[in-house]
Protein backbone atom coordinates (compact mmCIF):
# COMPACT_ATOMS: atom_id res chain seq x y z
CA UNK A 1 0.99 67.72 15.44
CA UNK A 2 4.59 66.62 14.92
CA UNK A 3 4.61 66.95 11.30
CA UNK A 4 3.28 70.77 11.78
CA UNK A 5 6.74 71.07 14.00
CA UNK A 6 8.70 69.66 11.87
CA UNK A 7 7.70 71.14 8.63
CA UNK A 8 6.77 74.63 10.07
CA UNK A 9 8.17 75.16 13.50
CA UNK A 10 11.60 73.87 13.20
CA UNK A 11 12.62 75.37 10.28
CA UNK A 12 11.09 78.57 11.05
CA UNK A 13 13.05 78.83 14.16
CA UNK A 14 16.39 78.21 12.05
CA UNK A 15 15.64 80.74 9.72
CA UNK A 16 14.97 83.17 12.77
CA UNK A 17 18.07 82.21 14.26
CA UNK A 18 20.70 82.16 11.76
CA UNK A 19 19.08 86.11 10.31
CA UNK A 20 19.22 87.20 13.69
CA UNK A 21 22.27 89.52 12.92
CA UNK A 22 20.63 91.20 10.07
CA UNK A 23 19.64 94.32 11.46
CA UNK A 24 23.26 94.89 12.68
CA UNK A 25 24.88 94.16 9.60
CA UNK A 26 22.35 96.62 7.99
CA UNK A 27 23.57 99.33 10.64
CA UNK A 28 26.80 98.56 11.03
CA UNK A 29 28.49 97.12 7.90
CA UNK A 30 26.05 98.95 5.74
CA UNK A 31 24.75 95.96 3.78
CA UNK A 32 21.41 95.52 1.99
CA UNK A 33 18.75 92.80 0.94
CA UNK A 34 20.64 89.34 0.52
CA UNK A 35 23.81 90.79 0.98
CA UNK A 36 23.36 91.39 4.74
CA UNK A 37 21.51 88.16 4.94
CA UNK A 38 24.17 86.10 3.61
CA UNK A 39 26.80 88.15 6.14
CA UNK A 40 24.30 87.10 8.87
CA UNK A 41 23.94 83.90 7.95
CA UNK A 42 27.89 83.79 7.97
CA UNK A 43 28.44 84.77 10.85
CA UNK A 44 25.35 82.73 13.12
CA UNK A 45 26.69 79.34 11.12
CA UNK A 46 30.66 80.01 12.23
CA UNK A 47 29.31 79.80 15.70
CA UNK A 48 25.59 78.29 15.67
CA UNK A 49 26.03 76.34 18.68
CA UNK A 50 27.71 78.77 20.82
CA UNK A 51 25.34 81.19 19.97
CA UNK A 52 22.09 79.39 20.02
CA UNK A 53 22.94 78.24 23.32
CA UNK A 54 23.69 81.85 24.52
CA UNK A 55 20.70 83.28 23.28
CA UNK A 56 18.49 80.30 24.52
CA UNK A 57 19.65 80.73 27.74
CA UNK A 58 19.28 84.39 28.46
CA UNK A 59 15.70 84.03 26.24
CA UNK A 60 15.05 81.62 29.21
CA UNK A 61 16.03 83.48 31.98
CA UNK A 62 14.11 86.58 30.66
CA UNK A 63 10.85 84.42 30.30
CA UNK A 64 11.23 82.60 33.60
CA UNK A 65 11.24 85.84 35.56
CA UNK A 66 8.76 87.16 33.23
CA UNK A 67 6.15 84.35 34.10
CA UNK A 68 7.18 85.25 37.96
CA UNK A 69 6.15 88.50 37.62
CA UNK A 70 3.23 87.82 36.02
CA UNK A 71 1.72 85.50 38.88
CA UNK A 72 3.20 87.92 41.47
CA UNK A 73 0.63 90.75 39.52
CA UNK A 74 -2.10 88.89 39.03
CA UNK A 75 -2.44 88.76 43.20
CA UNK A 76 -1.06 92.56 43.74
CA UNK A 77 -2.00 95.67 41.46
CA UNK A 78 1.51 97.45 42.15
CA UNK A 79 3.68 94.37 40.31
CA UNK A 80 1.62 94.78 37.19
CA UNK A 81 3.39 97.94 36.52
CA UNK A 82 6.77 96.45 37.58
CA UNK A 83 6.06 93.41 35.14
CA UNK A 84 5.64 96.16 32.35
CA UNK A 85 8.37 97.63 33.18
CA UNK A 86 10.97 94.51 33.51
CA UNK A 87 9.41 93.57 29.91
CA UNK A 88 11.24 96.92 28.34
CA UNK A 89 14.16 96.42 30.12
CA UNK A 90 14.69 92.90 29.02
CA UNK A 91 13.84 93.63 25.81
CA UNK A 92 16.61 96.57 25.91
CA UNK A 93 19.34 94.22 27.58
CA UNK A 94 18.24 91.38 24.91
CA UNK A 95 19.05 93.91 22.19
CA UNK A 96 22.39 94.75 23.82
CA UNK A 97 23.16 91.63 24.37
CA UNK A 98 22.62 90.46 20.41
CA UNK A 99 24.40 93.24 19.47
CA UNK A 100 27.41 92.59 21.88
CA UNK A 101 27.63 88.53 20.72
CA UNK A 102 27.61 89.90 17.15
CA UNK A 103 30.54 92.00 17.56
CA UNK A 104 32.30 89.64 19.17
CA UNK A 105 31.61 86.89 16.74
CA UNK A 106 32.00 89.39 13.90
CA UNK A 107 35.49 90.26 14.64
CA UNK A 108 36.25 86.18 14.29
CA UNK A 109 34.38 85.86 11.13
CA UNK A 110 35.95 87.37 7.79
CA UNK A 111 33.56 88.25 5.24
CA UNK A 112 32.66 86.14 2.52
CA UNK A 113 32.32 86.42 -0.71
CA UNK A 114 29.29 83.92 -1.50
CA UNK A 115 27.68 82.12 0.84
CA UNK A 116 25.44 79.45 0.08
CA UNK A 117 22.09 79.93 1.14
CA UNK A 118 20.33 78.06 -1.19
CA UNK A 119 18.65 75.34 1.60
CA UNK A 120 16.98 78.56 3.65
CA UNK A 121 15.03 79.86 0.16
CA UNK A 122 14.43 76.27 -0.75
CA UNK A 123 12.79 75.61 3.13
CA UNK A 124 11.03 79.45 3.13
CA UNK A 125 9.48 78.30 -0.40
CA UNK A 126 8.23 75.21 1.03
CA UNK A 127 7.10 76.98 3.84
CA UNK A 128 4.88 79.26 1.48
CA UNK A 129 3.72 76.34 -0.14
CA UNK A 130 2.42 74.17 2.66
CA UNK A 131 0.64 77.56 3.55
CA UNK A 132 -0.91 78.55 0.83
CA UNK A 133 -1.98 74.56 0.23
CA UNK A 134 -3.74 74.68 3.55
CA UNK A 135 -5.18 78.27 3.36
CA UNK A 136 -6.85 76.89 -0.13
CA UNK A 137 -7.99 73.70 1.39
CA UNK A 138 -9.79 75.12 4.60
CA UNK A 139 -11.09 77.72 1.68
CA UNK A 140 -12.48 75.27 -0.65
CA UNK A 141 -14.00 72.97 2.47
CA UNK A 142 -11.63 69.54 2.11
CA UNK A 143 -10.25 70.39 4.98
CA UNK A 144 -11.93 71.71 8.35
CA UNK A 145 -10.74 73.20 11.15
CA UNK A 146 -11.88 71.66 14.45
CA UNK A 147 -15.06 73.30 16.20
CA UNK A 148 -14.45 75.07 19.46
CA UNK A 149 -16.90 72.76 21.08
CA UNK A 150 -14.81 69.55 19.89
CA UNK A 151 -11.75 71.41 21.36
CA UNK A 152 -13.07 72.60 24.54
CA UNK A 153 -14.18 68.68 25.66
């Protein structure tokens, strides 16, 4: 279990974090492919702590009162409708939010010329590889995946 977090999980979560910005350097500074990933990448590692700190705790927040709502509508019919509709509006102020922190951490950051990026392609590739390595081994049957009965007890 640990060494499916730490090869899969972790990593996976760092790549997530430090392209989070992609999409508004896309938009905004009209940058494509690796180009905008590199500028994202930039700008998250200037600031990773500050930001992943930020955006942890507002993720937080959002799923606490999330899984309130939730328990609330699961006893009353009317809250499952205002659990729906908190979901769209978090999401909205979540988006708002990124896009806010990445202003203000883009107007810190000067743009790059080359960035290097080369761990995050080496870490994706592994990735792929462990994948594709277990895909093939539940495939060829030297490796099996645990019966629901075994799991249920």
């Amino acid at each position: 279990m640990l060494g499916g977090i730490t090869l899969l999980v972790i990593p996976g979560l760092l790549i997530c974090i430090f392209f989070s910005f992609t999409l508004q350097v896309i938009v905004l500074e009209n940058k494509k492919g690796r180009a905008a990933l590199s500028r994202s990448y930039q700008l998250v590692k200037a600031y990773f702590w500050q930001f992943f700190f930020r955006v942890l705790a507002v993720e937080t927040i959002v799923v606490l009162i999330s899984n309130v709502l939730n328990q609330i509508a699961k006893d009353a019919e009317v809250f499952s409708m205002l659990s729906q509709v908190f979901s769209i509006l978090a999401e909205w102020f979540i988006v708002i939010y990124l896009f806010l922190l990445y202003k203000q951490i883009q107007a810190k950051v000067p743009a790059e010329k080359h960035s290097n990026m080369n761990w995050i392609w080496a870490v994706a590739a592994i990735g792929w590889i462990i994948i594709i390595g277990i895909i093939g081994a539940v495939l060829s049957g030297s490796l099996q995946l645990p019966s629901p009965d075994l799991m249920a007890s």
